[in-house]
C-alpha atoms as a PDB file:
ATOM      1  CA  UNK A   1       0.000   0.000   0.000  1.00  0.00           C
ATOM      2  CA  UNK A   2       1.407   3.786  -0.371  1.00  0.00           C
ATOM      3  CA  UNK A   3       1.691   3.968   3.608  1.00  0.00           C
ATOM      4  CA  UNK A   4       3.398   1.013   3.639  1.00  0.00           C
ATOM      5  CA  UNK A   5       5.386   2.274   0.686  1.00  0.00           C
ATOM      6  CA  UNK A   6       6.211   5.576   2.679  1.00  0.00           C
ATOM      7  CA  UNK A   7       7.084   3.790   5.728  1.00  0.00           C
ATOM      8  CA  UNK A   8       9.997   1.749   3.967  1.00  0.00           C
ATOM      9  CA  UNK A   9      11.264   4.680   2.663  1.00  0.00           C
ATOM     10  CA  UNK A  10      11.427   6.514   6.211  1.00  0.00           C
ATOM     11  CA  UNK A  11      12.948   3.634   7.599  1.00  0.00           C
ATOM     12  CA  UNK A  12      15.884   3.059   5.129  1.00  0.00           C
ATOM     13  CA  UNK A  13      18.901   4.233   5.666  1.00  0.00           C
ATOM     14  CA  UNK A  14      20.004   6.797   2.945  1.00  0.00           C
ATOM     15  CA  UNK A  15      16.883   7.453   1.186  1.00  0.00           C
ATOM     16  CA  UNK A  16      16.890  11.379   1.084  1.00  0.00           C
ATOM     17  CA  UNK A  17      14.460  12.524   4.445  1.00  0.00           C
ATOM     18  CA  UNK A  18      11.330  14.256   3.072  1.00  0.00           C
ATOM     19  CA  UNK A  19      10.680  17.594   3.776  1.00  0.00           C
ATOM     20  CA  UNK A  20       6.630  17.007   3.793  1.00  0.00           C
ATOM     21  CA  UNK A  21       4.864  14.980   5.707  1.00  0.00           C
ATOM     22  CA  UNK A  22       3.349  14.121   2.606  1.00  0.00           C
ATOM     23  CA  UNK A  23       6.099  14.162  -0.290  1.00  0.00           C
ATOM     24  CA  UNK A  24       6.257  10.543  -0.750  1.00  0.00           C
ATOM     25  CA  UNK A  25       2.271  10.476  -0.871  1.00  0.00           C
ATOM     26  CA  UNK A  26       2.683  13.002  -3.785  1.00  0.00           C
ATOM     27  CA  UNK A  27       5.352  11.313  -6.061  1.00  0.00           C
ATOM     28  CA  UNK A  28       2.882   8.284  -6.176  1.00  0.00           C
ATOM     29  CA  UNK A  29      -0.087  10.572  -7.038  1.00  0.00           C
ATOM     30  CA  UNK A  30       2.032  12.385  -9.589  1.00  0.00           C
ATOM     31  CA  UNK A  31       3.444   8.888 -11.172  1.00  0.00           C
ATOM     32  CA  UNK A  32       0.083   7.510 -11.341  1.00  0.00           C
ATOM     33  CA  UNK A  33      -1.424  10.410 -13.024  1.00  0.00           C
ATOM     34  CA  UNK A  34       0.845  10.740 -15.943  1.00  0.00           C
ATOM     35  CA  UNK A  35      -1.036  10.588 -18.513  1.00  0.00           C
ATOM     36  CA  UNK A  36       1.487  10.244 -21.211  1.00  0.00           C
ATOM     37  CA  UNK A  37       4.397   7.668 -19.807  1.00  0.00           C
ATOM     38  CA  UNK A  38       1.643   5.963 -17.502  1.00  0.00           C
ATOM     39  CA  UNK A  39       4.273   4.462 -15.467  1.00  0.00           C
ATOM     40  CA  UNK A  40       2.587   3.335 -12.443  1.00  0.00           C
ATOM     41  CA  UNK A  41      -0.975   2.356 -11.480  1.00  0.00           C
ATOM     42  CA  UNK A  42      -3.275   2.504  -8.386  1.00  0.00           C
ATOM     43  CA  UNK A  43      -5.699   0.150  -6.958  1.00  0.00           C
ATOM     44  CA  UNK A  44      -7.690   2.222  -4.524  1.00  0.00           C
ATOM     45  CA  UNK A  45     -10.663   1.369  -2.340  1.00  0.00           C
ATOM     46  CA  UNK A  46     -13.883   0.027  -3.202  1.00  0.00           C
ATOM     47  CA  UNK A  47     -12.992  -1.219  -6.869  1.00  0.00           C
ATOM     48  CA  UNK A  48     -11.313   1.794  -7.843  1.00  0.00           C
ATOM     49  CA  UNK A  49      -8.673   2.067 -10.049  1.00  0.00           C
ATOM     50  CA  UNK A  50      -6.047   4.471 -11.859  1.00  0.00           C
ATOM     51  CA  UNK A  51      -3.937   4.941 -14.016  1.00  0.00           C
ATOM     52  CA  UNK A  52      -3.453   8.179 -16.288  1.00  0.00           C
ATOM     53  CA  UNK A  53      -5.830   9.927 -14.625  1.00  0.00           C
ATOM     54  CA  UNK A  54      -6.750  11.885 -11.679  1.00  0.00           C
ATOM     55  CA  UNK A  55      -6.443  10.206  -8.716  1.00  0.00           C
ATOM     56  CA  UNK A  56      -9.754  11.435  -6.823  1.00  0.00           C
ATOM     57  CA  UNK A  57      -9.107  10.116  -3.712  1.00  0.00           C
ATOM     58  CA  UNK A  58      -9.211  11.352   0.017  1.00  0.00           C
ATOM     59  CA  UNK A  59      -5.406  10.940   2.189  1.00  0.00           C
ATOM     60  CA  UNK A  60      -7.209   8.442   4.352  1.00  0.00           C
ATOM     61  CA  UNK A  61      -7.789   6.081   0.536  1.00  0.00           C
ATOM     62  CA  UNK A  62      -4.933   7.091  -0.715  1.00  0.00           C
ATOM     63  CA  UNK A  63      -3.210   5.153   2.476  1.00  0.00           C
ATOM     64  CA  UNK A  64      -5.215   2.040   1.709  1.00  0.00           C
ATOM     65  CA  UNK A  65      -4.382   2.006  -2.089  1.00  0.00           C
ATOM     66  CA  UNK A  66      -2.244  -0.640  -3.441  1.00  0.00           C
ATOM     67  CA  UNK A  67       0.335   0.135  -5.919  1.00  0.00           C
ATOM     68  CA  UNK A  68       0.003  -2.093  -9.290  1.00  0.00           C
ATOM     69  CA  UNK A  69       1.389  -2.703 -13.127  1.00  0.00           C
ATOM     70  CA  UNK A  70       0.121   0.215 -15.166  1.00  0.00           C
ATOM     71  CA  UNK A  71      -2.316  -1.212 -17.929  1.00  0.00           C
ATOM     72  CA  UNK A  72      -3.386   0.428 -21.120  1.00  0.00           C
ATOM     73  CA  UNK A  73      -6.623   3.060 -21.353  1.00  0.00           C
ATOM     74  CA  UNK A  74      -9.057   0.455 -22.642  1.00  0.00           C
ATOM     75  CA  UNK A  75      -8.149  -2.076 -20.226  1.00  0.00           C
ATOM     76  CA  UNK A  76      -8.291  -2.475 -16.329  1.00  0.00           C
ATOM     77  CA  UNK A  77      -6.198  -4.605 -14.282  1.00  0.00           C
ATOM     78  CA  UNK A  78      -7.238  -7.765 -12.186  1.00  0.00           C
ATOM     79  CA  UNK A  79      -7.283  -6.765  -8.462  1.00  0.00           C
ATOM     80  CA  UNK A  80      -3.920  -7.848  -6.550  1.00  0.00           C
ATOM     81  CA  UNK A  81      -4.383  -9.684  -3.776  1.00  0.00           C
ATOM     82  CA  UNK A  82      -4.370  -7.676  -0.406  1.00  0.00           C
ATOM     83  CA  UNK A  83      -2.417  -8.103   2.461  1.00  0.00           C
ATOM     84  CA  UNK A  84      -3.753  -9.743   5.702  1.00  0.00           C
ATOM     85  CA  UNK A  85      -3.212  -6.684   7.580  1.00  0.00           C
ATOM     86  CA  UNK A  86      -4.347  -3.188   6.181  1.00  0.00           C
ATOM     87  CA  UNK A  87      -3.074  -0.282   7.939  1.00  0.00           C
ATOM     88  CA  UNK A  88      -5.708   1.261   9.816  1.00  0.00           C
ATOM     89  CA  UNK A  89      -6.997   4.607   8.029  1.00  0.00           C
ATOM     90  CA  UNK A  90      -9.824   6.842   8.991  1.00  0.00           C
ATOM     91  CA  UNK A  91     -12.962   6.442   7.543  1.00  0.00           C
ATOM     92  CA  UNK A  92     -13.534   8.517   4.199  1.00  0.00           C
ATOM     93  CA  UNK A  93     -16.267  10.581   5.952  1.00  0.00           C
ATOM     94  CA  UNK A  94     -13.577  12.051   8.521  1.00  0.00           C
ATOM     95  CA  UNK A  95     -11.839  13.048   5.461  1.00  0.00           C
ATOM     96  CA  UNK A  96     -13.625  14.599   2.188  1.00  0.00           C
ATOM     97  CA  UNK A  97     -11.538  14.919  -0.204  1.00  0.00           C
ATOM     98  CA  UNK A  98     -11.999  17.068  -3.369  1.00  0.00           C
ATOM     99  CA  UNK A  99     -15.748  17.546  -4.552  1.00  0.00           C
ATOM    100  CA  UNK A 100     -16.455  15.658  -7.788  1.00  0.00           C
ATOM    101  CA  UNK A 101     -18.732  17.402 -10.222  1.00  0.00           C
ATOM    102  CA  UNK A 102     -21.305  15.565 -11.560  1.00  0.00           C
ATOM    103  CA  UNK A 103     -20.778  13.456 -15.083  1.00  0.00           C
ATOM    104  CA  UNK A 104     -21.795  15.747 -17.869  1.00  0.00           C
ATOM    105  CA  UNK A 105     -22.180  14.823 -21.345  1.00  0.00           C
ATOM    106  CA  UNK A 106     -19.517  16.468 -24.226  1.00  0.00           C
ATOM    107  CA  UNK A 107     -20.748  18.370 -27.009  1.00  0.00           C
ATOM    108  CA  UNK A 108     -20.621  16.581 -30.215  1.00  0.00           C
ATOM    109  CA  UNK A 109     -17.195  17.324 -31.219  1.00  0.00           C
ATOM    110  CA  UNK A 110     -15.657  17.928 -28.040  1.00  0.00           C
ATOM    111  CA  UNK A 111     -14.130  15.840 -25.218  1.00  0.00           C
ATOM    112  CA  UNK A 112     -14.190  16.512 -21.459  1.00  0.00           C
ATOM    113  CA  UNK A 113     -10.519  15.749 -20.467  1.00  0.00           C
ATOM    114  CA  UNK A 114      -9.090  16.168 -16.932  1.00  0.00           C
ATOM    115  CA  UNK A 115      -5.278  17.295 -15.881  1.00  0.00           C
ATOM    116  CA  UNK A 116      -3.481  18.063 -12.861  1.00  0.00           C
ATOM    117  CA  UNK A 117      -0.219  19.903 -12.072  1.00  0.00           C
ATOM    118  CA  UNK A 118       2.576  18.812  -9.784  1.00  0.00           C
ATOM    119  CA  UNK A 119       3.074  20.365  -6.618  1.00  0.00           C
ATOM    120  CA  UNK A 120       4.637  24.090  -7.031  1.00  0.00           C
ATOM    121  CA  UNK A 121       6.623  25.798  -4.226  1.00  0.00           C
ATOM    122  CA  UNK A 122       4.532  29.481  -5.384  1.00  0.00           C
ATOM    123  CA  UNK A 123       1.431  30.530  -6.612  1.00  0.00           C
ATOM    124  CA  UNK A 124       3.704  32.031  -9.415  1.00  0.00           C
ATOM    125  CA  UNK A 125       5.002  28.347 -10.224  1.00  0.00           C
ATOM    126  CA  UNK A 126       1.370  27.310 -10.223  1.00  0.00           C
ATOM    127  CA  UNK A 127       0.248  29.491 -12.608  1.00  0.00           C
ATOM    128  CA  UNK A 128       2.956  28.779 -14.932  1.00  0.00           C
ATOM    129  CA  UNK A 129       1.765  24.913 -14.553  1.00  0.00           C
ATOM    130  CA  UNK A 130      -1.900  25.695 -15.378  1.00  0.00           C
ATOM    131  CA  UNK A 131      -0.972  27.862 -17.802  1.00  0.00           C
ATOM    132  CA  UNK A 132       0.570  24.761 -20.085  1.00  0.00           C
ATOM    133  CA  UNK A 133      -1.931  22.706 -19.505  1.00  0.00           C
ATOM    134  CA  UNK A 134      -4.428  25.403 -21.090  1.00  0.00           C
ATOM    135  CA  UNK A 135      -2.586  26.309 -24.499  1.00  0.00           C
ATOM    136  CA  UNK A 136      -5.386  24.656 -26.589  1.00  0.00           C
ATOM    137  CA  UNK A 137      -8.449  25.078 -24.244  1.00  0.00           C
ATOM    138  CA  UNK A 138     -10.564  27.371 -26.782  1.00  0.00           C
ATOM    139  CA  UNK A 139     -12.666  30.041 -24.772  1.00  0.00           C
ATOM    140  CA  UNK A 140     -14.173  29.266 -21.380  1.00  0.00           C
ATOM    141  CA  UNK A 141     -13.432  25.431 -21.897  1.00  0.00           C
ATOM    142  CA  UNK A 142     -12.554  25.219 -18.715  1.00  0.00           C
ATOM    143  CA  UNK A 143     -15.414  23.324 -16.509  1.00  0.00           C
ATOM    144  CA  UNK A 144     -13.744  23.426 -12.708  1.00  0.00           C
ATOM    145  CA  UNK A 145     -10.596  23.928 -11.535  1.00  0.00           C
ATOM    146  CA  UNK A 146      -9.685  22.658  -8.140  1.00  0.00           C
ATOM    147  CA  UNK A 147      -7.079  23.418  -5.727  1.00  0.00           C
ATOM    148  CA  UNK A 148      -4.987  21.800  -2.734  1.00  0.00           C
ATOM    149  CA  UNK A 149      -2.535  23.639  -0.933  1.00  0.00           C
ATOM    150  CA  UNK A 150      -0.607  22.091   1.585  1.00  0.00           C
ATOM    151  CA  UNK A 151       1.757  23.163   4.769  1.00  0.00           C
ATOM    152  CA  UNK A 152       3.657  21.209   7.253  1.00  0.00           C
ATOM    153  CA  UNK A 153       5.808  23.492   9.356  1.00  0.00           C
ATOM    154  CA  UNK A 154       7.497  22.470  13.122  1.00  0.00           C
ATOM    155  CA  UNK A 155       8.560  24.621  15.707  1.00  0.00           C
ATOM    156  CA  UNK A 156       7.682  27.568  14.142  1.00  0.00           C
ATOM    157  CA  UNK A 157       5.956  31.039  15.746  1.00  0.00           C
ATOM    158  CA  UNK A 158       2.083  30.601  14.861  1.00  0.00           C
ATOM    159  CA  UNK A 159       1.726  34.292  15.173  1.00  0.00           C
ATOM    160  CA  UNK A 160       3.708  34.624  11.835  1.00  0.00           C
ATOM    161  CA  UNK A 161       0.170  32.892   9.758  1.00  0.00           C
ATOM    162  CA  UNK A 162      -2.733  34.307   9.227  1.00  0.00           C
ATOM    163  CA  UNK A 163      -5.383  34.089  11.692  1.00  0.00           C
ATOM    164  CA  UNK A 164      -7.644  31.850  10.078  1.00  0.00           C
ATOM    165  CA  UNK A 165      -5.258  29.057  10.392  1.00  0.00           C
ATOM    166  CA  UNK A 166      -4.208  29.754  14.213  1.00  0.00           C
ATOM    167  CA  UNK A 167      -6.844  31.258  15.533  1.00  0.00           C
ATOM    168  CA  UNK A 168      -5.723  33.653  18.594  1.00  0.00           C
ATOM    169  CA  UNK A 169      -2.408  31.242  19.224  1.00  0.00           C
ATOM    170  CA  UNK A 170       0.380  32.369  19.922  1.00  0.00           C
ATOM    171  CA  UNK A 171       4.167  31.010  20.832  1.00  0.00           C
ATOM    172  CA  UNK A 172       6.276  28.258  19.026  1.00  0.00           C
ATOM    173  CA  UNK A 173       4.234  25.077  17.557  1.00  0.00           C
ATOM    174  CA  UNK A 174       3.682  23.023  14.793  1.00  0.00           C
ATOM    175  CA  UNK A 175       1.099  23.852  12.215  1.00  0.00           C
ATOM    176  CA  UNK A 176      -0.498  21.380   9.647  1.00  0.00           C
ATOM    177  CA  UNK A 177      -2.371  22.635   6.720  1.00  0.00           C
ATOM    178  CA  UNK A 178      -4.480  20.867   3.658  1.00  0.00           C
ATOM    179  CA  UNK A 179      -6.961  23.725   1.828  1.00  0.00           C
ATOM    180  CA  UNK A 180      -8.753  22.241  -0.737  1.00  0.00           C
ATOM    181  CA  UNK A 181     -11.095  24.700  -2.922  1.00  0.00           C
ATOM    182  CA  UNK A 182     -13.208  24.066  -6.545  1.00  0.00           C
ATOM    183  CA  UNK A 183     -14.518  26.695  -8.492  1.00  0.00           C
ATOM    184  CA  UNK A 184     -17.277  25.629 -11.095  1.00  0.00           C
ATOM    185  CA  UNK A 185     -17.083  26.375 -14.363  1.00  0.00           C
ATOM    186  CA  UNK A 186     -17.395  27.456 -17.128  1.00  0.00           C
ATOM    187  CA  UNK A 187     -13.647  29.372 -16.734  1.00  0.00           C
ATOM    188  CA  UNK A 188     -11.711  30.787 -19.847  1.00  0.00           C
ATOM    189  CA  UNK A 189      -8.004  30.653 -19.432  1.00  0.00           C
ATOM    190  CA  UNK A 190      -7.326  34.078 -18.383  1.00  0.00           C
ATOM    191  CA  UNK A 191     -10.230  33.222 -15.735  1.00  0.00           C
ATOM    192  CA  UNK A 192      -8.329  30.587 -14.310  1.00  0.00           C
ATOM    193  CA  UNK A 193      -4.907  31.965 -14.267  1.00  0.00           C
ATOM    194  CA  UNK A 194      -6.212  34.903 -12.678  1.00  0.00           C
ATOM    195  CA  UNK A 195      -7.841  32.291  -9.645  1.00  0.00           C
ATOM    196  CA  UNK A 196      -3.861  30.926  -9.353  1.00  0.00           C
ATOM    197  CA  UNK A 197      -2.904  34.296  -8.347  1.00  0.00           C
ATOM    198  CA  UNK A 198      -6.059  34.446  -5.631  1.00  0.00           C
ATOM    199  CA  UNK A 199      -4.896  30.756  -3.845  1.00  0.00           C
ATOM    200  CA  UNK A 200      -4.408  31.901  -0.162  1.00  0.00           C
ATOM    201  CA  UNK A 201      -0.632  31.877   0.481  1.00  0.00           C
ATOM    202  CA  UNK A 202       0.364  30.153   3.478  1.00  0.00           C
ATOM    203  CA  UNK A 203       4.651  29.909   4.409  1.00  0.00           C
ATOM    204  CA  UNK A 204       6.452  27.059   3.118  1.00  0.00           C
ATOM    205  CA  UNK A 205       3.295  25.156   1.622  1.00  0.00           C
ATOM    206  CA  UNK A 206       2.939  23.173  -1.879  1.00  0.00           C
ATOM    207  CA  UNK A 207       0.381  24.538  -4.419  1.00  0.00           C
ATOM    208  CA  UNK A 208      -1.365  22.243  -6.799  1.00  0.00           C
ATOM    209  CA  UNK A 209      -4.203  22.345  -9.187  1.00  0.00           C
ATOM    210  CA  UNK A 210      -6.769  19.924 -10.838  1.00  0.00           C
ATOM    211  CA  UNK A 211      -8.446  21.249 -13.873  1.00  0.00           C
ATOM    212  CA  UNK A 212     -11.706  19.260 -15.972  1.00  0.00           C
ATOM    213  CA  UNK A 213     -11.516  20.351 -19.407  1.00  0.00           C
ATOM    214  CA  UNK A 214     -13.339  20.838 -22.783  1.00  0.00           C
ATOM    215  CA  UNK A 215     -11.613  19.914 -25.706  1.00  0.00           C
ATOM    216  CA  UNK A 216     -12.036  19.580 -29.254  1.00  0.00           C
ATOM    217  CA  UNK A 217     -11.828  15.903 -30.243  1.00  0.00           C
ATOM    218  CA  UNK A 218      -9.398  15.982 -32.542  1.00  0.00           C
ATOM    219  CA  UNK A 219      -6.545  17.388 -30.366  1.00  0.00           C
ATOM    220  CA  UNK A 220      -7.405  15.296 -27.069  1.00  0.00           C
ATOM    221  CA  UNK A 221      -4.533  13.205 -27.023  1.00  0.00           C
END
């Protein structure tokens, strides 16, 4: 499974130490959803599987998923067999992860695609990522963009973030952030880049972004 997966790396010695709690977490996600190399693929919870694709699922799943063989776009793989022992998780409700938008039929000559970015160190670097993944998305072809920002930080003063993440603390502590916001659609590109540059920014936190698509037919890849 990824947390056993991010365990073994933890534990061995002279692996590089990650600097997020939830870096190794990320790679997989990010391996798993390349569309175009499709090196890896994921066997999550409840029958769910992925591979090229957006990997819609909460931390808690993403624990419980089981690393697998990728497989080609018209195919799905058999389910590996699971160990005896699962890692205990917390239940998907404790969790939610990012709101899924209802199935909505194409228009005849267009193709509803989805894409995600890797995780960006600025909102400047984010924008830069969304921006190349929207260089032939004609007008507002954009039909939600989400995004996930994430902060680990230790031993740091609280009273240097904002207020809506500490409340009235004060003093040295360790803070542990996951934002997760969609905004419907329809977006046009300028729209969307203009949202990248909105993204609250919290101190030494990741910035990624999620993006469902219109395209025309004949240039979805």
């Amino acid at each position: 499974t990824v947390e056993q997966v991010d365990r073994l790396y933890r534990t061995t010695l002279g692996f590089p130490v990650p600097l997020k709690e939830d870096m190794i977490a990320g790679a997989i996600r990010w391996l798993v959803e390349d569309r175009d190399t499709r090196p890896l693929g994921l066997q999550g919870p409840r029958g769910r599987s992925f591979c090229g694709e957006v990997v819609d699922l909460t931390p808690a799943e993403l624990d419980q998923a089981i690393l697998a063989p990728p497989w080609a776009p018209a195919t799905s793989p058999s389910a590996p067999p699971r160990p005896s022992v699962l890692p205990s998780a917390q239940p998907p409700s404790e969790t939610p992860g990012l709101p899924t938008a209802p199935a909505v039929a194409a228009p005849p000559g267009l193709q509803i695609e989805e894409a995600a970015t890797p995780p960006c160190g600025s909102l400047a670097e984010l924008r830069q990522q969304v921006a190349a993944r929207l260089t032939d998305v004609d007008g507002a072809g954009v039909q939600q963009v989400s995004f996930r920002i994430l902060a680990t930080a230790q031993n740091v003063e609280l009273s240097g973030y904002h207020s809506g993440l500490r409340g009235a603390l004060t003093g040295t502590g360790t803070l542990d952030v996951q934002i997760e916001i969609t905004c419907p659609g329809p977006l046009t590109k300028a729209e969307v880049e203009a949202k990248c540059e909105q993204v609250p920014q919290i101190p030494q936190a990741s910035y990624s972004a999620r993006l469902r698509l219109l395209r025309r037919s004949d240039l979805a890849s």
